[in-house]
N, C-alpha and C. Protein backbone atom coordinates (compact mmCIF):
# COMPACT_ATOMS: atom_id res chain seq x y z
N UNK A 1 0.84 -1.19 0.00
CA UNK A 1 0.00 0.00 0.00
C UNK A 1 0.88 1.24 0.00
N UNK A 2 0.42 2.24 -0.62
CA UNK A 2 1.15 3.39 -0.52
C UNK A 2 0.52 4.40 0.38
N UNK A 3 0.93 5.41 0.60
CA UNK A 3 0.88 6.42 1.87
C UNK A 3 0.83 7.49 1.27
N UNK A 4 0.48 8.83 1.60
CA UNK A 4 0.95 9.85 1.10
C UNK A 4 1.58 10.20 2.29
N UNK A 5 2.44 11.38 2.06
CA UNK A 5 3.08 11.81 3.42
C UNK A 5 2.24 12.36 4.44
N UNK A 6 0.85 13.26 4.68
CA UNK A 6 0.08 13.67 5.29
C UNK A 6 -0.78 12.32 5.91
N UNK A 7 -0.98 11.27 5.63
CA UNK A 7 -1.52 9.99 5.71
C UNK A 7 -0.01 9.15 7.18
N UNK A 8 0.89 9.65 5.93
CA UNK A 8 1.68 8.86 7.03
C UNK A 8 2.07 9.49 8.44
N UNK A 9 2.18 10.91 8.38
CA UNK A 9 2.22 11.95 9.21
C UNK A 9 1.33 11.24 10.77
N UNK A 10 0.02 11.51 9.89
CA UNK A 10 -0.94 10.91 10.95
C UNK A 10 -0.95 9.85 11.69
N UNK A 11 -0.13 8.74 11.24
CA UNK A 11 -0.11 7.84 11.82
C UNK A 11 1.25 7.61 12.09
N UNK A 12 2.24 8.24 12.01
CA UNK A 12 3.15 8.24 13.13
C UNK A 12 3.19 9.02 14.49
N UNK A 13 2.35 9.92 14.17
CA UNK A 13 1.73 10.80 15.71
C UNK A 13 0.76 9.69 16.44
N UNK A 14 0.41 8.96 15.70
CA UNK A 14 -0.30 7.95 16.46
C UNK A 14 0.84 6.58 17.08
N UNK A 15 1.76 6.01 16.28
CA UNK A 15 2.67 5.63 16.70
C UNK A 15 3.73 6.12 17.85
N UNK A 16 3.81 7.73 17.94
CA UNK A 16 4.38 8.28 18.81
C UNK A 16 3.63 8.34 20.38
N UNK A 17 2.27 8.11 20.37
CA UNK A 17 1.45 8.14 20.83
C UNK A 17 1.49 6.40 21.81
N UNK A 18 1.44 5.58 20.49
CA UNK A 18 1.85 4.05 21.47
C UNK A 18 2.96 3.93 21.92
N UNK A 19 3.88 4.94 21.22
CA UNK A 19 5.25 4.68 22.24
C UNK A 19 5.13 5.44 23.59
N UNK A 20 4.63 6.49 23.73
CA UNK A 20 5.07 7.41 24.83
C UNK A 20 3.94 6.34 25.98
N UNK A 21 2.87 5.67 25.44
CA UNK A 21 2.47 4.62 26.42
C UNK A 21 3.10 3.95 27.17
N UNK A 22 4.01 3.40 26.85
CA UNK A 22 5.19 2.43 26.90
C UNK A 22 6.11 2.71 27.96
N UNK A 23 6.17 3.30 29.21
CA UNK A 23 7.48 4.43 29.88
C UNK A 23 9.04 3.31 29.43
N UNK A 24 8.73 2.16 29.42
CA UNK A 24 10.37 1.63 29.15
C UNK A 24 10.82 1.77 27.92
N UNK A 25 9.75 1.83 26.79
CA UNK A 25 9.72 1.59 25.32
C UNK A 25 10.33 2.95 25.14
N UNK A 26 9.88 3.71 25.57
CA UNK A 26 9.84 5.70 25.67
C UNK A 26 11.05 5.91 25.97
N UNK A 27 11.56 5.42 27.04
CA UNK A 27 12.77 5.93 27.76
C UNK A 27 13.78 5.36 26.82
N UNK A 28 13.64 4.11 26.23
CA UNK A 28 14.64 3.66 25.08
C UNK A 28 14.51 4.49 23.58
N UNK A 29 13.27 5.11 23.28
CA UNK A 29 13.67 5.83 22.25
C UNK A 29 14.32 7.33 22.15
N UNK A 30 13.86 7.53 23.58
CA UNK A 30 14.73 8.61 23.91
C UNK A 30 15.84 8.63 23.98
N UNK A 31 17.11 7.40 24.52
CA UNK A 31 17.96 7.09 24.91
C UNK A 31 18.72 6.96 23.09
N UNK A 32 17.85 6.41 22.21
CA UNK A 32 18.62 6.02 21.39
C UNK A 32 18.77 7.26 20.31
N UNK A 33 17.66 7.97 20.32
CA UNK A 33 17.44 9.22 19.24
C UNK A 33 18.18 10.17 20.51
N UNK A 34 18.83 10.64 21.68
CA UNK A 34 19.36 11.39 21.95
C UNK A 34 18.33 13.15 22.53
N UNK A 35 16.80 12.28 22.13
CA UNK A 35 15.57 13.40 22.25
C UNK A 35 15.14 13.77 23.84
N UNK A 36 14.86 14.64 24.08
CA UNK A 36 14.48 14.73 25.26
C UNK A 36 13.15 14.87 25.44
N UNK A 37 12.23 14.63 26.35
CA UNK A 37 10.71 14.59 26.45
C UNK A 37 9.80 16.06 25.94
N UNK A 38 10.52 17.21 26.07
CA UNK A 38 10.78 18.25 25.61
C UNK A 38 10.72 18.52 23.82
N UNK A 39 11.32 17.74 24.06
CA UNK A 39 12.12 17.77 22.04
C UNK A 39 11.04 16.56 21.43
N UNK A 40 10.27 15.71 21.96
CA UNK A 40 9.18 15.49 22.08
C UNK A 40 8.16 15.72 21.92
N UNK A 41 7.36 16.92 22.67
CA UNK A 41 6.42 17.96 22.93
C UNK A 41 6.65 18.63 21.35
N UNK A 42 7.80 19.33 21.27
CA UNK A 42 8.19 20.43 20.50
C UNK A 42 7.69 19.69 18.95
N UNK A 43 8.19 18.97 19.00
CA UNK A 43 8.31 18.07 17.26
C UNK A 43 7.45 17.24 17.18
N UNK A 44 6.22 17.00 17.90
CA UNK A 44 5.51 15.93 17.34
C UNK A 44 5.26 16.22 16.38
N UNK A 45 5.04 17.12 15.94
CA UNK A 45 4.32 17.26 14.31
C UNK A 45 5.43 17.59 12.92
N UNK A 46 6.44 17.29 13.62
CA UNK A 46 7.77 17.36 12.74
C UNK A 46 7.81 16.22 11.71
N UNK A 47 7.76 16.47 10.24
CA UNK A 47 7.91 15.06 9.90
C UNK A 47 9.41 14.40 9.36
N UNK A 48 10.40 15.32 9.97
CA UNK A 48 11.76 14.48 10.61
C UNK A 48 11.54 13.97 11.44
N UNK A 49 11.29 13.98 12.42
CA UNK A 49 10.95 13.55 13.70
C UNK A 49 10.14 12.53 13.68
N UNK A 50 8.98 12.64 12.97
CA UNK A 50 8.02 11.47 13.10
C UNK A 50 8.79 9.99 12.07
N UNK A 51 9.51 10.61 11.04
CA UNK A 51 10.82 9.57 10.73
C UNK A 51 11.67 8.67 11.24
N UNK A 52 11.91 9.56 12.56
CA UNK A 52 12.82 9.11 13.27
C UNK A 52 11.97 7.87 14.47
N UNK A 53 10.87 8.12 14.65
CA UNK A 53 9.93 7.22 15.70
C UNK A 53 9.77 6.23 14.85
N UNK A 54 9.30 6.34 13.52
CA UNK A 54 9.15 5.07 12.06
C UNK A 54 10.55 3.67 12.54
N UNK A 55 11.66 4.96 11.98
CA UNK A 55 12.63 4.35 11.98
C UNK A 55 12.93 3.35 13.55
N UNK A 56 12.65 3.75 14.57
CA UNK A 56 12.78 3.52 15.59
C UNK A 56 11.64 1.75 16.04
N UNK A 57 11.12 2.66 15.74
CA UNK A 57 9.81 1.02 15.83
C UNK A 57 9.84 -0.12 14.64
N UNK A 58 10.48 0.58 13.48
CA UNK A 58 11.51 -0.70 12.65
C UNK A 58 12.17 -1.34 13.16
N UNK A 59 13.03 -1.27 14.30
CA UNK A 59 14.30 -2.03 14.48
C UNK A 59 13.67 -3.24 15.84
N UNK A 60 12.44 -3.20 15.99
CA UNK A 60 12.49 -4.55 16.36
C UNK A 60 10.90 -5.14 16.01
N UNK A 61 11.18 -6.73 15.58
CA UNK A 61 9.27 -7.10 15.20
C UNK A 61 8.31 -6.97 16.34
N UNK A 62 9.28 -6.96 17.22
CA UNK A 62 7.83 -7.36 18.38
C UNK A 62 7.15 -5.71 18.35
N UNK A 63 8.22 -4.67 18.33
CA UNK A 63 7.48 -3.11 18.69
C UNK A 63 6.47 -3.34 16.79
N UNK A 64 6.80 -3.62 15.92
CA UNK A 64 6.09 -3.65 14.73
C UNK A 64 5.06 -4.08 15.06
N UNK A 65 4.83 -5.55 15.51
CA UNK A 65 3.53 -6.22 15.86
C UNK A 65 2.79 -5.67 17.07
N UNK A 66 3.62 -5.00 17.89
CA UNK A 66 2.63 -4.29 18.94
C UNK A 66 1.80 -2.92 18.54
N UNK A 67 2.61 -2.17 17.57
CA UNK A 67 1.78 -1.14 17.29
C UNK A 67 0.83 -1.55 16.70
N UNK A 68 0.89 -2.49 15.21
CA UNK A 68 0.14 -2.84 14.12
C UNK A 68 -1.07 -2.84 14.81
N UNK A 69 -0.91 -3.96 15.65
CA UNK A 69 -2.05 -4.71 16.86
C UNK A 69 -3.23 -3.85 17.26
N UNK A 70 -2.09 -2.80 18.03
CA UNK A 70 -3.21 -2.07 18.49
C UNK A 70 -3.75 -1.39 17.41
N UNK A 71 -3.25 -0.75 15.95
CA UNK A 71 -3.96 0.36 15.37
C UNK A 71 -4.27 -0.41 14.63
N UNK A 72 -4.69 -1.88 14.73
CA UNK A 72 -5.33 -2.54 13.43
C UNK A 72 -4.76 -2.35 11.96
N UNK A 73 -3.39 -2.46 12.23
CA UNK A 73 -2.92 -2.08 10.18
C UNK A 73 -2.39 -3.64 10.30
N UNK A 74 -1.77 -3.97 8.50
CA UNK A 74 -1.27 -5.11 8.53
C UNK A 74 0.37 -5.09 9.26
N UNK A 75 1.35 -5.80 9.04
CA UNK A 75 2.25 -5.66 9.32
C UNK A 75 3.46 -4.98 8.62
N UNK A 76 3.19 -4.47 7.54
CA UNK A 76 3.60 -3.90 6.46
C UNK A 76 3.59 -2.37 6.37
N UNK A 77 3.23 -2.16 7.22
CA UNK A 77 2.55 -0.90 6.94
C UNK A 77 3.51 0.54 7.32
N UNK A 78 4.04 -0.28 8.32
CA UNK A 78 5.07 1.02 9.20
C UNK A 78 5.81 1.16 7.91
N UNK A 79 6.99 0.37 7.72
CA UNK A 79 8.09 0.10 6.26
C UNK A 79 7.32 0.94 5.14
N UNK A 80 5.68 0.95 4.75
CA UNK A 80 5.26 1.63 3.73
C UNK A 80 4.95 3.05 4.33
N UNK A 81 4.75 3.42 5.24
CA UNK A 81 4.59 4.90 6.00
C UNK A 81 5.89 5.10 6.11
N UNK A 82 6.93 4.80 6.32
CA UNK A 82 8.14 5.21 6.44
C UNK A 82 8.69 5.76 5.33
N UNK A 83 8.43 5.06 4.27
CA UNK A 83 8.69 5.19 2.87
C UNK A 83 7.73 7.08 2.80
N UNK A 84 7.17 7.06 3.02
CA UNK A 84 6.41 8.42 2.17
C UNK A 84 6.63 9.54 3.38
N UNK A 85 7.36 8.95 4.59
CA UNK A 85 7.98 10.32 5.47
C UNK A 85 9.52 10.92 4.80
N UNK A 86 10.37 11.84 4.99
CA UNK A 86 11.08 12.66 4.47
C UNK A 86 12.80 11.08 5.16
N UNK A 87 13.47 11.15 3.87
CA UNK A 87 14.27 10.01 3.92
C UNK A 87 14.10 8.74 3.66
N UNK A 88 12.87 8.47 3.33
CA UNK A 88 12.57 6.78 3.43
C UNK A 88 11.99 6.41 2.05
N UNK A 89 12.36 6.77 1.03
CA UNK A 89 12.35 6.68 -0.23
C UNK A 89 13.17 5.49 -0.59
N UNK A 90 12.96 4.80 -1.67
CA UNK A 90 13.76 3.31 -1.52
C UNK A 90 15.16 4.49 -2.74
N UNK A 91 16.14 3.60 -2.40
CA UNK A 91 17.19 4.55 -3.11
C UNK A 91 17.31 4.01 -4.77
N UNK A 92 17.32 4.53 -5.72
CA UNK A 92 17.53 4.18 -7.29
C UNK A 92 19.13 4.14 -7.44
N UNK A 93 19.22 2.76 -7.58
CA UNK A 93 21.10 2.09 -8.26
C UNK A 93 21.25 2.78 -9.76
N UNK A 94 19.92 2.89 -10.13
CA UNK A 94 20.63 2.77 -11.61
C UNK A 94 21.01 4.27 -12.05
């Protein structure tokens, strides 16, 4: 499925949303993006930022299958919202 970026927008504020649920999940994406709860607040609606939460809930299946879960998407879906946030364009070799 494809995304547009305003589509995907939305649903990484919603992803940002199941993470900040999470206080251990939270405290590790903070820890790893270097963000502060602050920088948080400030940028939710950043769509660098909301890139960076994409990217973040990529790197393991279980956070994939926990969000999916709750927001009812398939499992595919983050990887295709990621794609239509700013950086996540598949790269052209030729």
């Amino acid at each position: 499925m494809r995304y547009t970026k305003n589509q995907a927008e939305v649903v990484a504020i919603k992803a940002l949303g199941w993470l900040s649920a999470q206080d251990d999940l939270m405290m590790t994406f903070l820890g790893a993006t270097g963000s502060g709860l602050d920088d948080v607040r400030e940028r939710a609606g950043d769509a660098d930022f909301l890139a960076s939460v994409m990217d973040f809930i990529l790197m393991d299946d279980n956070w994939v299958r926990g969000f999916c879960d709750e927001q009812s998407l398939p499992y595919d879906a983050p990887q295709h919202l990621r794609m239509a946030l700013p950086g996540g364009a598949l790269p052209n070799w030729t």
